[in-house]
PDB file of N, CA and C in Angstrom:
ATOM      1  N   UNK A   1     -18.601   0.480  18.330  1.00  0.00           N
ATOM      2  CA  UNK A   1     -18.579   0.198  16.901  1.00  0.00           C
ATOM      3  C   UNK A   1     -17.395  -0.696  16.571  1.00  0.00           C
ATOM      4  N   UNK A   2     -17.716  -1.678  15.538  1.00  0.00           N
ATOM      5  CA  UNK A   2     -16.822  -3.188  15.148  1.00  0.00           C
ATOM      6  C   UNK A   2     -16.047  -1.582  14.048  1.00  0.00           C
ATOM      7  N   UNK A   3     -14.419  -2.080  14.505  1.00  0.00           N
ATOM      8  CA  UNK A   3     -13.367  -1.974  13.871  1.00  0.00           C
ATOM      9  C   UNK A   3     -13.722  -2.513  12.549  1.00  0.00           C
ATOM     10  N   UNK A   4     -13.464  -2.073  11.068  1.00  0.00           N
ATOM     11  CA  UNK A   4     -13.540  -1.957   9.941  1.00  0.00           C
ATOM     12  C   UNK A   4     -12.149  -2.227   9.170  1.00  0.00           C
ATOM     13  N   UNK A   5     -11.598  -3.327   8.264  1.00  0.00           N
ATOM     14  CA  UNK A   5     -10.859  -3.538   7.996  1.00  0.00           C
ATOM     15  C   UNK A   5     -11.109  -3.649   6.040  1.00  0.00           C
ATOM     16  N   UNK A   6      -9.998  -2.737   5.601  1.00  0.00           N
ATOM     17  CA  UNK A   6     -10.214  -3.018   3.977  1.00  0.00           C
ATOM     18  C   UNK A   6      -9.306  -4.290   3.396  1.00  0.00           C
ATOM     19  N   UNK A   7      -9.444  -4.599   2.285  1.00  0.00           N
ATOM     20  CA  UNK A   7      -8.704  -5.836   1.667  1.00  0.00           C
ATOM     21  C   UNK A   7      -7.517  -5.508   1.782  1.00  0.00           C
ATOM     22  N   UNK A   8      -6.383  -4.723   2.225  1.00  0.00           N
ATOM     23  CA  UNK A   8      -5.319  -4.185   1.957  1.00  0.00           C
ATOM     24  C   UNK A   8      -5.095  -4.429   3.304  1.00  0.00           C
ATOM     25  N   UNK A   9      -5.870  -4.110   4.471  1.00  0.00           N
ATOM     26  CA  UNK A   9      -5.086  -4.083   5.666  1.00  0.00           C
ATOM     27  C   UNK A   9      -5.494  -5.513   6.277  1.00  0.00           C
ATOM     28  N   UNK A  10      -6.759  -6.148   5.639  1.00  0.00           N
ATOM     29  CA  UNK A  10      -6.976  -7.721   6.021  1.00  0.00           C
ATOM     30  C   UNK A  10      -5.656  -7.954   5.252  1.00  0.00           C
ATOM     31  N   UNK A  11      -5.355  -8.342   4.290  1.00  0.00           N
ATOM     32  CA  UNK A  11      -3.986  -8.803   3.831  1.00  0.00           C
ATOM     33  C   UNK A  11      -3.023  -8.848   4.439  1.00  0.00           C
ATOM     34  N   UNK A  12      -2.307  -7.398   5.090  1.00  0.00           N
ATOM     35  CA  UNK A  12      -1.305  -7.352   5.708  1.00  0.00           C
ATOM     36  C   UNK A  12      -1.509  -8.210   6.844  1.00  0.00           C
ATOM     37  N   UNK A  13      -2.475  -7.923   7.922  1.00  0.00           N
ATOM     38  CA  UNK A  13      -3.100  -8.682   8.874  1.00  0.00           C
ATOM     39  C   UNK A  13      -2.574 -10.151   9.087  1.00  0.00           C
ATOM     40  N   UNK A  14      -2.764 -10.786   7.649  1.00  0.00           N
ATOM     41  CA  UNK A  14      -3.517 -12.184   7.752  1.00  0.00           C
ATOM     42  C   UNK A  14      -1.751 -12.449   6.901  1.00  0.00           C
ATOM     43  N   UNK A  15      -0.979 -11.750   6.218  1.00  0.00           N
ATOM     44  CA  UNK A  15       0.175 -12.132   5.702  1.00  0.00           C
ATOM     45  C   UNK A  15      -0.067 -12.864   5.000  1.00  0.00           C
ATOM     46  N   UNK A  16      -1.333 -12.209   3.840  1.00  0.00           N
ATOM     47  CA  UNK A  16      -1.227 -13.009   2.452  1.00  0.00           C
ATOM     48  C   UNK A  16      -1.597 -11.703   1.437  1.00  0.00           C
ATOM     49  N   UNK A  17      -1.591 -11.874   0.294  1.00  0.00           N
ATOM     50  CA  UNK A  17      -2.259 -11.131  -0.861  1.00  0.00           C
ATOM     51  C   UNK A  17      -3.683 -10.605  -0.705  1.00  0.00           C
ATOM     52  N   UNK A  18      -3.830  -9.599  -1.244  1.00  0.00           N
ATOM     53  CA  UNK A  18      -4.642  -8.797  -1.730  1.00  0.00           C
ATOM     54  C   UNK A  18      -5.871  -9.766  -2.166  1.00  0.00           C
ATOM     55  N   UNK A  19      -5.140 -10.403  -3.308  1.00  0.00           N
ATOM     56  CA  UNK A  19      -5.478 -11.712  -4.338  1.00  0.00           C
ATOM     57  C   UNK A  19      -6.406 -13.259  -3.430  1.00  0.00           C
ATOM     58  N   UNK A  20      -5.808 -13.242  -2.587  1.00  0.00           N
ATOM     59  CA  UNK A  20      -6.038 -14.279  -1.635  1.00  0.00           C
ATOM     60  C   UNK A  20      -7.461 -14.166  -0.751  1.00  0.00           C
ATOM     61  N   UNK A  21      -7.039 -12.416  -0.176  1.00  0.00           N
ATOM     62  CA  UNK A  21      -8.194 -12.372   0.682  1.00  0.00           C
ATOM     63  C   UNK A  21      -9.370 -12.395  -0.455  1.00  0.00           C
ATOM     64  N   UNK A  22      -9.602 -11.623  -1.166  1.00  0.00           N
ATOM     65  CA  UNK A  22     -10.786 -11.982  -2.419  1.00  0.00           C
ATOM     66  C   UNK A  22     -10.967 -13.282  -2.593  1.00  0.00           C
ATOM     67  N   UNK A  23     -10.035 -13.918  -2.766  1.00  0.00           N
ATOM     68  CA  UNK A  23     -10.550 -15.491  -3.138  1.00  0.00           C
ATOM     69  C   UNK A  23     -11.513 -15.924  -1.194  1.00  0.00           C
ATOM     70  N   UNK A  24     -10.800 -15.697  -0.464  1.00  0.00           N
ATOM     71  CA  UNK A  24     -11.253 -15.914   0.652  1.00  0.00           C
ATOM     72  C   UNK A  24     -12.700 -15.540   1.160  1.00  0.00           C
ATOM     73  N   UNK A  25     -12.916 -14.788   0.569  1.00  0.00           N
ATOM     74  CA  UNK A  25     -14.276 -14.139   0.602  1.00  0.00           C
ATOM     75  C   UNK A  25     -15.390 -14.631  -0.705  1.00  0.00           C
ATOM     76  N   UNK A  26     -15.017 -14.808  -1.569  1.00  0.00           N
ATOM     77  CA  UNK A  26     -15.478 -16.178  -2.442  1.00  0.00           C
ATOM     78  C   UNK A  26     -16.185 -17.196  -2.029  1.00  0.00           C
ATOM     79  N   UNK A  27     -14.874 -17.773  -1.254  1.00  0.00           N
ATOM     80  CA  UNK A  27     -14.871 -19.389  -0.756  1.00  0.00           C
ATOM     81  C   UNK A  27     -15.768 -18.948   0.786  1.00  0.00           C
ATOM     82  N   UNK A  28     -16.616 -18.084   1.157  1.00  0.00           N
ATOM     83  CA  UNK A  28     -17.541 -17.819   2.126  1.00  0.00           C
ATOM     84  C   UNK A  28     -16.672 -18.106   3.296  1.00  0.00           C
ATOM     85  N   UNK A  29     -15.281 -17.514   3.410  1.00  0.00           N
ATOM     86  CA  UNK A  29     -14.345 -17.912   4.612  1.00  0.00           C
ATOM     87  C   UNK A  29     -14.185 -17.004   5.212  1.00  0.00           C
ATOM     88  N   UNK A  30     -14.633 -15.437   4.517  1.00  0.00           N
ATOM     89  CA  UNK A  30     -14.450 -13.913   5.001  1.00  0.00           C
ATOM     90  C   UNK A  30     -15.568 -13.443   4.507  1.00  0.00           C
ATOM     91  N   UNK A  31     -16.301 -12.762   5.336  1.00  0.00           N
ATOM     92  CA  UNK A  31     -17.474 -11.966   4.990  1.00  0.00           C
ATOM     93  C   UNK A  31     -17.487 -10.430   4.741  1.00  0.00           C
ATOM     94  N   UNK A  32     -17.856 -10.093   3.917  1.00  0.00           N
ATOM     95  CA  UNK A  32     -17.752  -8.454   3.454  1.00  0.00           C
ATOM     96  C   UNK A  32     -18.759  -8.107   4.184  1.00  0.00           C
ATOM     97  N   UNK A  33     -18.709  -6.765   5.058  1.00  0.00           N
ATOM     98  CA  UNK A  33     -19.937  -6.352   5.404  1.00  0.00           C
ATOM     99  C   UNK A  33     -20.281  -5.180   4.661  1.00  0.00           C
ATOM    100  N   UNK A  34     -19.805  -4.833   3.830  1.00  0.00           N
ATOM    101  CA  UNK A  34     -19.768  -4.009   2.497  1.00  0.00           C
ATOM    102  C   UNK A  34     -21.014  -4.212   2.003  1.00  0.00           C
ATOM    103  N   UNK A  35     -21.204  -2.789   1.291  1.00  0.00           N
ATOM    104  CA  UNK A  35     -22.237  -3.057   0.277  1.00  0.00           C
ATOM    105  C   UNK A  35     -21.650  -3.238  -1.205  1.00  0.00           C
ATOM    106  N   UNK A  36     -20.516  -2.688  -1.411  1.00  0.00           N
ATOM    107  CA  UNK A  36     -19.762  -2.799  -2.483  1.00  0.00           C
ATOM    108  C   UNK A  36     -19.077  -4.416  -2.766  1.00  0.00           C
ATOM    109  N   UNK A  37     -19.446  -5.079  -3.320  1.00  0.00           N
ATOM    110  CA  UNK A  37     -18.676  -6.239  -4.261  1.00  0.00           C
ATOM    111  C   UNK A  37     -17.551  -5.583  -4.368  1.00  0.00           C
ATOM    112  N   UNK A  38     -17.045  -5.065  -5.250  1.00  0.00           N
ATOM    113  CA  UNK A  38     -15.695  -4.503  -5.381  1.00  0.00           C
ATOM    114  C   UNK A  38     -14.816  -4.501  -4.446  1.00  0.00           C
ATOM    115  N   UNK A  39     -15.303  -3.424  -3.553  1.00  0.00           N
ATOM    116  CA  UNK A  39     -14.305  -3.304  -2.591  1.00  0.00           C
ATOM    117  C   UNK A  39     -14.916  -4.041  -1.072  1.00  0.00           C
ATOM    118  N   UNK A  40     -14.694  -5.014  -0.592  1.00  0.00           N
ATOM    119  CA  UNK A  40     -14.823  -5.824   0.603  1.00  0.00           C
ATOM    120  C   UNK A  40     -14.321  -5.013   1.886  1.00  0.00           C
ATOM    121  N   UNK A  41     -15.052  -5.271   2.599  1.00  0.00           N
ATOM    122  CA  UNK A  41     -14.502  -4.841   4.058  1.00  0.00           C
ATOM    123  C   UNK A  41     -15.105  -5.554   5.233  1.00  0.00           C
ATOM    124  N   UNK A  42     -14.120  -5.571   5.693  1.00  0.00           N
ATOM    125  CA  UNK A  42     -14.410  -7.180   7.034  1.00  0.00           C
ATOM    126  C   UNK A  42     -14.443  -6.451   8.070  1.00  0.00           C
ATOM    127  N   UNK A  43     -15.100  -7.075   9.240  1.00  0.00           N
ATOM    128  CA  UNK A  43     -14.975  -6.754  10.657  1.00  0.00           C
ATOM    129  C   UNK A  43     -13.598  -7.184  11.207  1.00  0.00           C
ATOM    130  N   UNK A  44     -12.783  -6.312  12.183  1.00  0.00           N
ATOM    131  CA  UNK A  44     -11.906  -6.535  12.637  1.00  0.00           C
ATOM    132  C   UNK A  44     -11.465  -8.007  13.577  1.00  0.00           C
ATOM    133  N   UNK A  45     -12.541  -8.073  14.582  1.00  0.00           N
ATOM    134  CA  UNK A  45     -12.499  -9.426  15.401  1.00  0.00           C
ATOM    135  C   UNK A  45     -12.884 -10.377  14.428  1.00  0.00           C
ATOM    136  N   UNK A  46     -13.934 -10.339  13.394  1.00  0.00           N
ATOM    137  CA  UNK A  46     -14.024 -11.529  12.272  1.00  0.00           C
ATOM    138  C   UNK A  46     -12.754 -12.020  11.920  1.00  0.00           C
ATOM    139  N   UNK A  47     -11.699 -10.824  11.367  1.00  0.00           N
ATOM    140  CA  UNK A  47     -10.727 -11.618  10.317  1.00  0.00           C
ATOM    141  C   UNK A  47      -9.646 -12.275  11.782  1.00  0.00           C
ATOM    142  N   UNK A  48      -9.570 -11.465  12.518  1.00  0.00           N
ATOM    143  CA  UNK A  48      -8.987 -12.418  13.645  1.00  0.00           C
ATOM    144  C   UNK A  48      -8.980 -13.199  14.013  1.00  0.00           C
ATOM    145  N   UNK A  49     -10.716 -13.404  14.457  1.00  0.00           N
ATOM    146  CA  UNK A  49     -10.915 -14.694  14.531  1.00  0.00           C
ATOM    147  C   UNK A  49     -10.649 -16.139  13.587  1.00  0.00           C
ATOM    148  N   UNK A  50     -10.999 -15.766  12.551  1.00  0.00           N
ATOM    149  CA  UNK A  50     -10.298 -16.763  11.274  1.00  0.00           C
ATOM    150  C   UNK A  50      -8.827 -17.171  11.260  1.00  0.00           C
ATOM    151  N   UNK A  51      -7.886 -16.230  11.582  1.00  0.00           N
ATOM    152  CA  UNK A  51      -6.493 -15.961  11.808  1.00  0.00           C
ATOM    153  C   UNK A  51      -6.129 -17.005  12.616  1.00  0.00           C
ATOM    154  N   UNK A  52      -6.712 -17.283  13.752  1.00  0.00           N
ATOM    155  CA  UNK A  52      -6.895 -18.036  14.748  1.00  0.00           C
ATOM    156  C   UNK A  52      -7.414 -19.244  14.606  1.00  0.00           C
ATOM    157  N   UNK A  53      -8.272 -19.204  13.871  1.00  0.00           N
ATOM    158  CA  UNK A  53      -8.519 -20.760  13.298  1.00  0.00           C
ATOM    159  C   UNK A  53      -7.922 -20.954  12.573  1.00  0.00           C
ATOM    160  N   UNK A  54      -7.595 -20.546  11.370  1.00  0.00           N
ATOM    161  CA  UNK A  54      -6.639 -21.062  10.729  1.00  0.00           C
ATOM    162  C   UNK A  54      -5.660 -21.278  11.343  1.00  0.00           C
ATOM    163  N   UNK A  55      -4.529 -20.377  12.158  1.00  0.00           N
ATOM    164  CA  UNK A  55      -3.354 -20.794  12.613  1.00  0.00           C
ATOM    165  C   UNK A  55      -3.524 -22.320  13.236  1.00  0.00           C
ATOM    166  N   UNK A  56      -4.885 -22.652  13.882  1.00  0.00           N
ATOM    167  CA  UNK A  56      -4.649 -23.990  14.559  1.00  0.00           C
ATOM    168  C   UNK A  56      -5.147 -25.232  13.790  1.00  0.00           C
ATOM    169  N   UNK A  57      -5.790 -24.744  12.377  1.00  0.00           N
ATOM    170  CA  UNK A  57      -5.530 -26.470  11.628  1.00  0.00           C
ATOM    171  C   UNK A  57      -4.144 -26.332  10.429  1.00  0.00           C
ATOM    172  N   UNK A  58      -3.427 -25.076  10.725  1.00  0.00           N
ATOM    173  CA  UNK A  58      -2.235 -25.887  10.064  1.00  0.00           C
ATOM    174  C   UNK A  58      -1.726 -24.471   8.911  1.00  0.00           C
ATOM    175  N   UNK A  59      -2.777 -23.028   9.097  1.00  0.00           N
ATOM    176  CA  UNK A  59      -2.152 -21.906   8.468  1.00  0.00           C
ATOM    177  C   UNK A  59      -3.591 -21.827   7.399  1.00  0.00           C
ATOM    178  N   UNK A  60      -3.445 -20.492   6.408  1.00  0.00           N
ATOM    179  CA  UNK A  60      -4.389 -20.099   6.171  1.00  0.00           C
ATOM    180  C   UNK A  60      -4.120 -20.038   4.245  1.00  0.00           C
TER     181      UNK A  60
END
């Protein structure tokens, strides 16, 4: 089973806002596998993986 990450610990994760990851998930850059709108929750290797791309065109 994929590791489960809430907006609070993607944040810390990713070393941005709360505020940010929502917008991020908006902008179809983070996927909720949630059924809840409200509260988002990402797959663990997903937000990593992003982490990782982002770090290599220049940060997130």
């Amino acid at each position: 089973m994929d590791d489960i990450l809430t907006v609070e610990q993607t944040a810390e994760f990713l070393g941005i806002t709360d505020v940010r990851v929502k917008r991020l998930v908006r902008e179809s850059l983070l996927n909720n596998v949630s059924d809840d709108a409200e509260n988002p929750q990402f797959k663990a290797d997903e937000v990593k993986r992003y982490k990782e791309l982002a770090d290599r065109i220049g940060g997130i």
